[in-house]
N, C-alpha and C. Protein backbone atom coordinates (compact mmCIF):
# COMPACT_ATOMS: atom_id res chain seq x y z
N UNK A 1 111.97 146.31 124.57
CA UNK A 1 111.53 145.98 123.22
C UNK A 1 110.10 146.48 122.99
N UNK A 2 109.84 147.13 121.85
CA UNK A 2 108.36 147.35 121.85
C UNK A 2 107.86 146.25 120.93
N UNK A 3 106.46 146.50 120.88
CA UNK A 3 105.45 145.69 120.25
C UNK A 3 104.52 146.18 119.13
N UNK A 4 104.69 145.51 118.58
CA UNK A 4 103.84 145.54 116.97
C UNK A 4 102.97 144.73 117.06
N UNK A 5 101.55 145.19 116.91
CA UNK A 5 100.59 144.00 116.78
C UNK A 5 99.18 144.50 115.62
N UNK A 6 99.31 143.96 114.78
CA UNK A 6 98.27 143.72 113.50
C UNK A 6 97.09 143.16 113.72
N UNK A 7 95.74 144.08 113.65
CA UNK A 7 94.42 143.54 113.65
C UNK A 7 94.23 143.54 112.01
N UNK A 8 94.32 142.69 110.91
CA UNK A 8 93.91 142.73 110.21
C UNK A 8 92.50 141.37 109.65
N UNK A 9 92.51 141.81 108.53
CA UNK A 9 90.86 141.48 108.08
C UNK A 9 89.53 141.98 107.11
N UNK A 10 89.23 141.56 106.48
CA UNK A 10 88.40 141.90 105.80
C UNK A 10 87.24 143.16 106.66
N UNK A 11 86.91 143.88 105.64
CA UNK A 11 85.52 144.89 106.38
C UNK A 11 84.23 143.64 106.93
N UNK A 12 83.94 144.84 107.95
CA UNK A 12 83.16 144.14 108.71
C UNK A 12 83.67 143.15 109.39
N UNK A 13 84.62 142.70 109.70
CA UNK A 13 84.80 141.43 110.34
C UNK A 13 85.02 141.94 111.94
N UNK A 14 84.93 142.97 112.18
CA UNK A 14 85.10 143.83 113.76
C UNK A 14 86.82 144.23 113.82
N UNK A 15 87.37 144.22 113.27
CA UNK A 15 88.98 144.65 113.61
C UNK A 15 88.72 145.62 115.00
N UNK A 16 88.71 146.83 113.97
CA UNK A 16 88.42 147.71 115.19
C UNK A 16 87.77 147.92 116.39
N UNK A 17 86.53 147.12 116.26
CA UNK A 17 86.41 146.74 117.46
C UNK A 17 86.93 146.42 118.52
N UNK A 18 87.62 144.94 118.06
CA UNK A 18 88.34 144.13 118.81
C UNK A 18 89.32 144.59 119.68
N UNK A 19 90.01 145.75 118.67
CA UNK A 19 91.28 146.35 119.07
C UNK A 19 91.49 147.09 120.19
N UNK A 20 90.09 147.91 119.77
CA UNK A 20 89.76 148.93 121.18
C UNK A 20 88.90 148.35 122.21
N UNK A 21 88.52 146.81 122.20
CA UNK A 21 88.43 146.29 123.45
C UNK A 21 89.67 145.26 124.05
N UNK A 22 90.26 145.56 123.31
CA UNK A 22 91.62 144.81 123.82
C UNK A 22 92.69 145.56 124.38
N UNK A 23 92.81 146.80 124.20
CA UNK A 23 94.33 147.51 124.40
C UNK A 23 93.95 148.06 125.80
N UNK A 24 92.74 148.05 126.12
CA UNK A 24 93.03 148.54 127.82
C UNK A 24 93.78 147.48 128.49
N UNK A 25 92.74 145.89 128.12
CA UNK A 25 93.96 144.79 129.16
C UNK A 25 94.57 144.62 128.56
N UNK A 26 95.29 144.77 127.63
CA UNK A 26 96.45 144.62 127.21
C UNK A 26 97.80 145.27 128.06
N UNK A 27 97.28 146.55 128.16
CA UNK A 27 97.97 147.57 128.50
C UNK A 27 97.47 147.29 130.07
N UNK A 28 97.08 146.85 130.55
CA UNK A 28 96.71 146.82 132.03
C UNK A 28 97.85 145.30 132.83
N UNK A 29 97.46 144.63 130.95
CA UNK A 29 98.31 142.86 131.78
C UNK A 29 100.01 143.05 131.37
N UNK A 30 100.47 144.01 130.56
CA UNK A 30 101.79 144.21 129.94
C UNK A 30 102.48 145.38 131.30
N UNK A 31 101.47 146.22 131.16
CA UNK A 31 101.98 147.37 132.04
C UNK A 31 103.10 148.32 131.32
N UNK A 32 102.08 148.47 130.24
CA UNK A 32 102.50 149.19 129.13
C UNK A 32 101.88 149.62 128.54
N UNK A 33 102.28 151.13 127.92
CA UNK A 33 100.60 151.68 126.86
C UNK A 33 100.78 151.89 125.42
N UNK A 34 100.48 151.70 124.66
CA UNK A 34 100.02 150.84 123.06
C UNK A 34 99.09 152.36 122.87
N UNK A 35 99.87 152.83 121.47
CA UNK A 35 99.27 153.52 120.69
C UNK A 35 98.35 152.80 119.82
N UNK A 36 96.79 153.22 119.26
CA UNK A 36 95.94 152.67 118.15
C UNK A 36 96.21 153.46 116.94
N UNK A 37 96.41 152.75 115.43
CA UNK A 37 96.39 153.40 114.32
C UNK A 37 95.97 152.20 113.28
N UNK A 38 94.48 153.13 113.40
CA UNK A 38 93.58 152.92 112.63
C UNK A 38 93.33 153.71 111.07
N UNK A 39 93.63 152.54 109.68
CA UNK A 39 93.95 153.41 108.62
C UNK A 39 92.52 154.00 108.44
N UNK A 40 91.14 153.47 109.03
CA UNK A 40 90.29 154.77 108.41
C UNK A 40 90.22 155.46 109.16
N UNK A 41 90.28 155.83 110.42
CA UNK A 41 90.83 156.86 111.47
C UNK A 41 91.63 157.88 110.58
N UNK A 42 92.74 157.10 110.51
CA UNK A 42 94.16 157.98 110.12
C UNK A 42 93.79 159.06 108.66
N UNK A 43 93.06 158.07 107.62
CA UNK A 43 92.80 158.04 106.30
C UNK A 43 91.43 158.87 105.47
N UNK A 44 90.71 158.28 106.27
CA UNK A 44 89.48 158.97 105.80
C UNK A 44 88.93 159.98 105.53
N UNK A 45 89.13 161.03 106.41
CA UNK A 45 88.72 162.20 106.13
C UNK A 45 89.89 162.88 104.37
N UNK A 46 90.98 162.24 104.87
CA UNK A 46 91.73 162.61 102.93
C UNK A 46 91.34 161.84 102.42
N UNK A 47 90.81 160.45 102.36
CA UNK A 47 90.41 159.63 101.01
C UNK A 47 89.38 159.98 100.95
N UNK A 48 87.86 160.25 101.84
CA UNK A 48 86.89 161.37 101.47
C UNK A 48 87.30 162.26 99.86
N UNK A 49 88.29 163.86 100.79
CA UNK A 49 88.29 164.85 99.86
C UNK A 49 88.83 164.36 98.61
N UNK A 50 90.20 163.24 98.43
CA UNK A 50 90.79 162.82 97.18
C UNK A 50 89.68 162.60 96.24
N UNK A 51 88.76 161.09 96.53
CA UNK A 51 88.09 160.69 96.16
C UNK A 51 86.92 161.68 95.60
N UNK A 52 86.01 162.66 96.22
CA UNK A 52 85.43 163.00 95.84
C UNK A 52 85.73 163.91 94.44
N UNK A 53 87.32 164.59 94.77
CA UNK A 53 87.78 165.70 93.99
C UNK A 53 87.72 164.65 92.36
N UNK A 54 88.34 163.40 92.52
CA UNK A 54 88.48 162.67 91.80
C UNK A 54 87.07 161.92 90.69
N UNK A 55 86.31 161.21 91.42
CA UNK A 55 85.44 160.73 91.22
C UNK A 55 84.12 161.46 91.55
N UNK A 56 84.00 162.36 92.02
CA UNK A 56 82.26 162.77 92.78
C UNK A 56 81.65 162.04 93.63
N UNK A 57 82.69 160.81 94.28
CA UNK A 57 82.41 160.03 95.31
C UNK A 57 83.34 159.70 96.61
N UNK A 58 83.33 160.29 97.56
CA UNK A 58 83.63 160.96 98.56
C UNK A 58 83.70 159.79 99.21
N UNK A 59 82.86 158.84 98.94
CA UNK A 59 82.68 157.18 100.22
C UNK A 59 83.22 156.45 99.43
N UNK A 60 83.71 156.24 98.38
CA UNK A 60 84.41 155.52 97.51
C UNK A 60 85.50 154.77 98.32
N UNK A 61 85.62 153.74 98.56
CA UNK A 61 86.85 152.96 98.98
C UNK A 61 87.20 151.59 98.43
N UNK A 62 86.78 151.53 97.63
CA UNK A 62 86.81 150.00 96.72
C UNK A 62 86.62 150.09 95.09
N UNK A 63 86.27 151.61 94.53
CA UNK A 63 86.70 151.24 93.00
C UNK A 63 87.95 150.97 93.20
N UNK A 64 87.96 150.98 91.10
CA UNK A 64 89.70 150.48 90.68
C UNK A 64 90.55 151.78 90.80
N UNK A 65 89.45 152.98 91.00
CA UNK A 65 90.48 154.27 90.79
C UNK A 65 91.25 154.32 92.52
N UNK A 66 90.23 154.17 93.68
CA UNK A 66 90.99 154.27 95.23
C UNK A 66 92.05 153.02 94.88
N UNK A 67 91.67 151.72 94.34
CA UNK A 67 92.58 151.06 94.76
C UNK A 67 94.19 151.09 93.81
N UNK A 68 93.80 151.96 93.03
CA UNK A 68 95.16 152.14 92.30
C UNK A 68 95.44 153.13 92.61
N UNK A 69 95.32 154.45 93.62
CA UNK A 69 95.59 155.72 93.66
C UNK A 69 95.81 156.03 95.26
N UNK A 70 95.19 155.20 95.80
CA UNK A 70 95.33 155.62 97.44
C UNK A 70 95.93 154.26 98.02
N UNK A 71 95.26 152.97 98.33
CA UNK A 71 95.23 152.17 99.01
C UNK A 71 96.63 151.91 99.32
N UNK A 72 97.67 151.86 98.53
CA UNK A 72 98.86 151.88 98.57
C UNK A 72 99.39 152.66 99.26
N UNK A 73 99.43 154.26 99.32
CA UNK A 73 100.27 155.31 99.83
C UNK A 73 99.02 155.42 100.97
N UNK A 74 97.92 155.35 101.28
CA UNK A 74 97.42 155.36 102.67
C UNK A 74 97.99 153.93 103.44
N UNK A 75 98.45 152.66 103.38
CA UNK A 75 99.14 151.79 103.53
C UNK A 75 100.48 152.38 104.51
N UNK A 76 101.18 152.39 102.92
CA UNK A 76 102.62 153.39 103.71
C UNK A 76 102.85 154.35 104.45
N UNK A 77 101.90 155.29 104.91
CA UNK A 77 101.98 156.07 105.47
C UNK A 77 101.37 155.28 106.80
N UNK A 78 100.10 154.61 106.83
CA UNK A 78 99.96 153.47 108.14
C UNK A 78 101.48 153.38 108.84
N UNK A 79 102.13 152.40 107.75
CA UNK A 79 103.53 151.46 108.03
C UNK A 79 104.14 152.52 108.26
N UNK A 80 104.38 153.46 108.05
CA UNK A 80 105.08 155.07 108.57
C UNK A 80 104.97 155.19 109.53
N UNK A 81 103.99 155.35 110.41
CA UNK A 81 103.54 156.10 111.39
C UNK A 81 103.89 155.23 112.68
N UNK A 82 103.68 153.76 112.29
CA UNK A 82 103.66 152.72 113.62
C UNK A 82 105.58 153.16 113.58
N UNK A 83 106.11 152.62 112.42
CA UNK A 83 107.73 152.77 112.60
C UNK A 83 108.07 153.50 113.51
N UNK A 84 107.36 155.22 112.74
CA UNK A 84 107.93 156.13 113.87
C UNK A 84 107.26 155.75 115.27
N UNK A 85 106.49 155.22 115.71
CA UNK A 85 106.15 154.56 116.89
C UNK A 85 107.25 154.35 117.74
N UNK A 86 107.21 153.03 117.15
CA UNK A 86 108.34 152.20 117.67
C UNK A 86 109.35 152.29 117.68
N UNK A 87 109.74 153.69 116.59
CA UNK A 87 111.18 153.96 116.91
C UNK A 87 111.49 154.70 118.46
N UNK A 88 110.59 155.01 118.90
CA UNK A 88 110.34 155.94 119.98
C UNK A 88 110.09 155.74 121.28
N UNK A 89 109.86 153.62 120.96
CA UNK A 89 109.64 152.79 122.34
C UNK A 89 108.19 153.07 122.37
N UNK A 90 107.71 153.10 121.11
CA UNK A 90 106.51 153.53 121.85
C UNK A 90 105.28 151.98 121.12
N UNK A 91 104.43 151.23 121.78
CA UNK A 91 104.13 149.81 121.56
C UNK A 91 102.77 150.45 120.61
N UNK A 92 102.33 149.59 119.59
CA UNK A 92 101.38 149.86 118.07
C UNK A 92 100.82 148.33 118.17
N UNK A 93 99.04 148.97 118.22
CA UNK A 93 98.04 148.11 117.59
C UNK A 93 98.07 149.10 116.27
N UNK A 94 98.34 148.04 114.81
CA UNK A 94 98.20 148.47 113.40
C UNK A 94 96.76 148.16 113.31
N UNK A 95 95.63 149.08 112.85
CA UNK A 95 94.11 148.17 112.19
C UNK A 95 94.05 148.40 110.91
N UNK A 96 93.78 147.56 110.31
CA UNK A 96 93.44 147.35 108.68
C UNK A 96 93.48 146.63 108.29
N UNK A 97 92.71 146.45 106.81
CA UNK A 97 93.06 144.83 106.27
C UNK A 97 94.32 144.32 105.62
N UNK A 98 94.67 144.98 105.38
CA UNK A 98 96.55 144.26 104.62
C UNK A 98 95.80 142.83 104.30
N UNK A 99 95.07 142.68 103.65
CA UNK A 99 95.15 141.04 102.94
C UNK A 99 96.09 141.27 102.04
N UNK A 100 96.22 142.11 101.09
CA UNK A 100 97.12 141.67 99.98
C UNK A 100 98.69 141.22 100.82
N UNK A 101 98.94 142.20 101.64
CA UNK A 101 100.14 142.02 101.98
C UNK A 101 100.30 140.76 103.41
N UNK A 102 99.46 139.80 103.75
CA UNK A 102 99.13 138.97 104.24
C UNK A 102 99.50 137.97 102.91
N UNK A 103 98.80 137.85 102.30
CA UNK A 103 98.97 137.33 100.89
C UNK A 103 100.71 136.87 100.31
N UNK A 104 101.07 138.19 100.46
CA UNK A 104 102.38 138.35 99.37
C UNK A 104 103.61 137.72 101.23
N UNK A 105 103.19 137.63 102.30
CA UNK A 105 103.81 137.14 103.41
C UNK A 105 104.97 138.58 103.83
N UNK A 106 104.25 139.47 103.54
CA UNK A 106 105.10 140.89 103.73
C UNK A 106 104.94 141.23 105.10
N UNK A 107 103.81 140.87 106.09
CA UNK A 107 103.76 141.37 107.35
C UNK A 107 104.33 140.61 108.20
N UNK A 108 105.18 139.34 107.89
CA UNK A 108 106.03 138.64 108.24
C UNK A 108 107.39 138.33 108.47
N UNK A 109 107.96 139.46 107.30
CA UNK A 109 109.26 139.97 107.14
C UNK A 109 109.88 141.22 107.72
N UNK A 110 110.47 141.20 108.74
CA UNK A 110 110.84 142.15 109.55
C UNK A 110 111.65 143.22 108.49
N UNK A 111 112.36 142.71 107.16
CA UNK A 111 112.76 143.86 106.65
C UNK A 111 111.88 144.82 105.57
N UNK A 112 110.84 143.83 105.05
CA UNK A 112 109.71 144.52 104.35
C UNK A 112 109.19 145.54 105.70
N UNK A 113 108.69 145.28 106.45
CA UNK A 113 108.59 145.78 107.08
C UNK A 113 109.18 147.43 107.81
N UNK A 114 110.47 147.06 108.14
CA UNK A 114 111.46 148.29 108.25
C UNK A 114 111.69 148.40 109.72
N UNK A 115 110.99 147.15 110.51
CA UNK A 115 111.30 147.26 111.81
C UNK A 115 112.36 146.54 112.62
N UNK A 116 113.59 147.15 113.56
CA UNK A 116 114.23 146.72 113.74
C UNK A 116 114.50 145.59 114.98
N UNK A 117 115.38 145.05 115.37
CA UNK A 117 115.72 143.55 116.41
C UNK A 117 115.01 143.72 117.40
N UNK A 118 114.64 145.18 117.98
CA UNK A 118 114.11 145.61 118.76
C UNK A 118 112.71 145.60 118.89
N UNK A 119 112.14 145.03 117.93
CA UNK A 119 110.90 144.96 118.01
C UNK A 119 109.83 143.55 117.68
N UNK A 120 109.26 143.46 118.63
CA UNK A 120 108.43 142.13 118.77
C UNK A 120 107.34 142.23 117.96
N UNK A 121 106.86 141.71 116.96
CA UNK A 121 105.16 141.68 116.28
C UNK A 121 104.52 140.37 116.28
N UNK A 122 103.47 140.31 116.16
CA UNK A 122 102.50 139.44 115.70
C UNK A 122 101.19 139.90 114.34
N UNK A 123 100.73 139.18 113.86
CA UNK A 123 99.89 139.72 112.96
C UNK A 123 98.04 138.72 113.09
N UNK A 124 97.46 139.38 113.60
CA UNK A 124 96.39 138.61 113.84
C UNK A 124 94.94 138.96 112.90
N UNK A 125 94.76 137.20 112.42
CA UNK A 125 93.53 137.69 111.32
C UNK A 125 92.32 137.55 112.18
N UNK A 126 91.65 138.55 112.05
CA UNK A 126 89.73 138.52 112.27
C UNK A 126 89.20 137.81 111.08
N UNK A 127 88.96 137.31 111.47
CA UNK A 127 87.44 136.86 110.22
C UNK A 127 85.82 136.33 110.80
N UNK A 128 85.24 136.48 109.84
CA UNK A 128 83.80 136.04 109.70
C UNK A 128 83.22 135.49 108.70
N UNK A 129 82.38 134.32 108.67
CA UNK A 129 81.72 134.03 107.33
C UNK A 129 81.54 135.69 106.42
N UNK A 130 81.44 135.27 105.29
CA UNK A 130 81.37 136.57 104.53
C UNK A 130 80.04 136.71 104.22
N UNK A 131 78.57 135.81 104.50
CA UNK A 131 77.12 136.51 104.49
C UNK A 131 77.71 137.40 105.73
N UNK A 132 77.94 136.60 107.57
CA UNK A 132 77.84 137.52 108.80
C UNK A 132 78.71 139.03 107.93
N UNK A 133 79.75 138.64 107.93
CA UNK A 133 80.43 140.32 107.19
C UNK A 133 79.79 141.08 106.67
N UNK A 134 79.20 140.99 105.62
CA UNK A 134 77.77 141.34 104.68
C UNK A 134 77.06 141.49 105.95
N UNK A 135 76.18 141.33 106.43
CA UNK A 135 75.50 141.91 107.48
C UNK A 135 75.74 142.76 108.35
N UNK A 136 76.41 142.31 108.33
CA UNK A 136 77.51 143.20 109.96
C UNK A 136 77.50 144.82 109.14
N UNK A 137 77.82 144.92 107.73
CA UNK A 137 78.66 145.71 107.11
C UNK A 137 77.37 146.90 106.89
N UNK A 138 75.96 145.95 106.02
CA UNK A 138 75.07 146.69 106.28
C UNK A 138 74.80 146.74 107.27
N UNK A 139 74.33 146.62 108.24
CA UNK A 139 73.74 146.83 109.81
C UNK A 139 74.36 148.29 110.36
N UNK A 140 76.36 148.27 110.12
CA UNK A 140 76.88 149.29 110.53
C UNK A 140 76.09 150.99 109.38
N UNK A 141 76.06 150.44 108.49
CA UNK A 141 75.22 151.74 107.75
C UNK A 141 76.73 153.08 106.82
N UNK A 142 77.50 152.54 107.44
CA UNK A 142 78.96 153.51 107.23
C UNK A 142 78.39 153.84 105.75
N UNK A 143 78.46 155.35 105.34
CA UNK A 143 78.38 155.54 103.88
C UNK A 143 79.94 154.75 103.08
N UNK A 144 81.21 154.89 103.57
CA UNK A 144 82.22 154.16 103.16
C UNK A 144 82.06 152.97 102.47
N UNK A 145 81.31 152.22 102.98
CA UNK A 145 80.44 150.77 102.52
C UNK A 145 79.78 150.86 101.58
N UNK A 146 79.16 151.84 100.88
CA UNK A 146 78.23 151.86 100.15
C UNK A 146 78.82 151.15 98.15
N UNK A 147 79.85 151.66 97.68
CA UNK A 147 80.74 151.55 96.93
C UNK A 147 80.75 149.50 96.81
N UNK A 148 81.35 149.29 97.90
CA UNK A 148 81.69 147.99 98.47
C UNK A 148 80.31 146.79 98.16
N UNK A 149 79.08 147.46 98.53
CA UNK A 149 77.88 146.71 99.10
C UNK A 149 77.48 147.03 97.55
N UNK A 150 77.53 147.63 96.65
CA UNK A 150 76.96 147.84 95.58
C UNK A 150 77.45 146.84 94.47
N UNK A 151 78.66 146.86 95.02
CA UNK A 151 79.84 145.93 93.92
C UNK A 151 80.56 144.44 94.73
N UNK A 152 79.08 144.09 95.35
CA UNK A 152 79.57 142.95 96.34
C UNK A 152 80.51 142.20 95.50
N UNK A 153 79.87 141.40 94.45
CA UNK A 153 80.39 140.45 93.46
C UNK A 153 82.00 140.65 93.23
N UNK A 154 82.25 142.00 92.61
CA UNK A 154 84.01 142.60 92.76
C UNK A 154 84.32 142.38 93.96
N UNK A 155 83.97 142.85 94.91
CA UNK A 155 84.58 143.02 96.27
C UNK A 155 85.14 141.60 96.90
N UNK A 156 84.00 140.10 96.95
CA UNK A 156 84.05 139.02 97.12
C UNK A 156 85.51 138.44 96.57
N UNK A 157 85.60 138.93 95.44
CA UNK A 157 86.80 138.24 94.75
C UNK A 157 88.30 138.66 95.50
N UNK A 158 87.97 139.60 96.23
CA UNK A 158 89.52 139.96 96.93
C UNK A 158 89.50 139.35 98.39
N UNK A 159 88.27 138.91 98.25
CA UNK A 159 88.30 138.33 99.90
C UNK A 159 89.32 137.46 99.75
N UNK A 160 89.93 137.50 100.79
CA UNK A 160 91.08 136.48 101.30
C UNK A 160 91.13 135.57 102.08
N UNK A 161 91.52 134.23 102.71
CA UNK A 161 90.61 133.38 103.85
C UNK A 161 92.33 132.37 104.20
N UNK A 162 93.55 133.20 104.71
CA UNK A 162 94.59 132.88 104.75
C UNK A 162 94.37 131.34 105.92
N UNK A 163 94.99 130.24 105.30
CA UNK A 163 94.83 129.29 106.27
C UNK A 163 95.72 128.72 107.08
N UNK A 164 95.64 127.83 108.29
CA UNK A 164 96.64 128.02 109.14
C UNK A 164 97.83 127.13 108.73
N UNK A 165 97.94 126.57 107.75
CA UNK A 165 98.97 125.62 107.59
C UNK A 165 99.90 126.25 106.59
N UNK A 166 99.47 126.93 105.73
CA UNK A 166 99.92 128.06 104.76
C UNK A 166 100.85 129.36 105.49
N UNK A 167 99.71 129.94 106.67
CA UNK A 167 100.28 130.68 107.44
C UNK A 167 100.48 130.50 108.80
N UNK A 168 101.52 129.71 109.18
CA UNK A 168 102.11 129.04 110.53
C UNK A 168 102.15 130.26 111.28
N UNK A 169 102.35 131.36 111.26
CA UNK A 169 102.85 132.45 111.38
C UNK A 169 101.58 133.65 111.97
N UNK A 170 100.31 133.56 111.28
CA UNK A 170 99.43 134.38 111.40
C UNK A 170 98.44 133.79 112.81
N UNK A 171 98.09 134.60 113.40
CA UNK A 171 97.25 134.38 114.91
C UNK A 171 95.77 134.37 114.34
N UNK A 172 95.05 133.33 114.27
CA UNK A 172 93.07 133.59 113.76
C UNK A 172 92.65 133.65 115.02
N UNK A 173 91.22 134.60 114.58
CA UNK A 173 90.54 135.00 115.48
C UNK A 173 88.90 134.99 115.00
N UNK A 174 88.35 133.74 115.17
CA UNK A 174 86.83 133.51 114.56
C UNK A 174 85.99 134.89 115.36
N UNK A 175 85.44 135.70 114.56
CA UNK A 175 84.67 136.68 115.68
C UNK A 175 83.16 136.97 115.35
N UNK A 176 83.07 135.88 115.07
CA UNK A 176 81.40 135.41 114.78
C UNK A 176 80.66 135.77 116.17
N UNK A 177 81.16 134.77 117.09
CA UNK A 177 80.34 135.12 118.57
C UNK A 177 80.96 134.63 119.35
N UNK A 178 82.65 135.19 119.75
CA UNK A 178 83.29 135.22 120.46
C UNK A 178 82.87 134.98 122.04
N UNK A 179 83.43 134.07 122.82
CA UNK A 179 82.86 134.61 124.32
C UNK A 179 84.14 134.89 125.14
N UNK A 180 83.84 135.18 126.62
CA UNK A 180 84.75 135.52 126.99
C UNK A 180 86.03 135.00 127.04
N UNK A 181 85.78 133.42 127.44
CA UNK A 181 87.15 132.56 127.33
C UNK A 181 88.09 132.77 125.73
N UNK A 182 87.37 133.01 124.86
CA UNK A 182 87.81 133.48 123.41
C UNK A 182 88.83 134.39 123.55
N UNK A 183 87.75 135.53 124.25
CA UNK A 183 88.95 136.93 124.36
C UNK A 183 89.90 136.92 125.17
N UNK A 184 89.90 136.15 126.42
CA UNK A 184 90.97 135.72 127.30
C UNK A 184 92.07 135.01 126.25
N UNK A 185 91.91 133.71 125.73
CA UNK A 185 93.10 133.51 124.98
C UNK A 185 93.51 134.15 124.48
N UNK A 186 92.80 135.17 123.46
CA UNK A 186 93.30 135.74 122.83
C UNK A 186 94.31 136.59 123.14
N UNK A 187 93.95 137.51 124.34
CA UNK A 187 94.50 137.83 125.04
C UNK A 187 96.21 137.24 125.64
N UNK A 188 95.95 136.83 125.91
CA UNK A 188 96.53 135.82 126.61
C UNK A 188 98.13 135.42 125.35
N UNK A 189 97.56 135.25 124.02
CA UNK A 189 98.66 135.06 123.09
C UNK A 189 99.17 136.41 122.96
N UNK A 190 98.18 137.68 123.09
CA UNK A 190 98.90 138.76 122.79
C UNK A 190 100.54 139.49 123.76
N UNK A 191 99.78 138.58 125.03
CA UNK A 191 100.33 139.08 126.09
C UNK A 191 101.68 138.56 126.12
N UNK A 192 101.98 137.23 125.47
CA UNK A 192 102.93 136.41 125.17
C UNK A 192 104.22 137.07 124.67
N UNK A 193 103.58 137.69 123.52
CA UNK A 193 104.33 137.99 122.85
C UNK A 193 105.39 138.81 122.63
């Protein structure tokens, strides 16, 4: 059976981080190796050229024009890519935020999804207070951010803060100032799974 596993989360909250300090033991305690697909990895360098061709803003990732023109089909093509993964036996850390689709309980449904009996997932939220995020976000300096940090006030309103009784289903992961015993459980549920 392979494995599906979701770092999602608001920017700044470390997803990616996390991910790529997790998939060595992961892959060390499973004895198994886990592809990473990361949508600004995957994404960026085309939502760059779109965006700029579009707007004259190249770091743009949070107007209304990316989020009605890309965010969606860079999404699906994410959810594309892990499929063909896993169709292949081959085990997927997904990174990105999917709040909306956290939201709408789509990363929960194995047929929204498109993945078959054969495949095990979990979906795990990062979060952080949203000043630490805001910090974190400037500190990192990413021009991508810039759009985002300008239009905090818009941006705030999509924050999402899924809770655990709502979502029985979703794995939290406070990553304010994680210590090691933190990442061990964490671990530890991934490994479960």
């Amino acid at each position: 059976m392979a494995r599906l596993i979701f770092f999602c989360g608001h920017a700044g909250t470390g997803k990616t981080t996390l991910a790529k300090r997790l998939i060595g033991p992961l892959m060390q305690r499973t004895g198994e190796s886990f592809c990473l697909l990361d949508k600004d990895t995957l994404y960026g360098n085309y939502s760059a050229a779109v965006m700029g061709a579009l707007t004259g803003d190249p770091n743009d990732r949070d107007s209304p024009t990316y989020l009605r023109l890309l965010r969606d089909p860079e999404y699906a093509g994410l959810l594309d890519t892990a499929r063909e993964n896993l169709a292949l036996g081959v085990n997927v850390l997904v990174v990105g935020p999917l709040s909306r689709e956290i939201r709408n309980r789509q990363l929960f449904d194995r047929a929204w999804l498109g993945i078959g009996a054969d495949v095990r997932w979990r979906v795990l939220w990062v979060h952080l207070p949203e000043a630490l995020a805001r910090a974190r976000i400037n500190a990192r300096g990413n021009p991508h951010d810039a759009y985002k940090l300008a239009h905090w006030d818009e941006y705030r309103q999509r924050r999402f803060a899924p809770d655990a009784v709502t979502y029985p289903e979703l794995l939290h992961f406070d990553n304010s100032a994680p210590g090691a015993a933190d990442y061990a459980a964490l671990l530890d549920a991934l490994v479960a799974l």
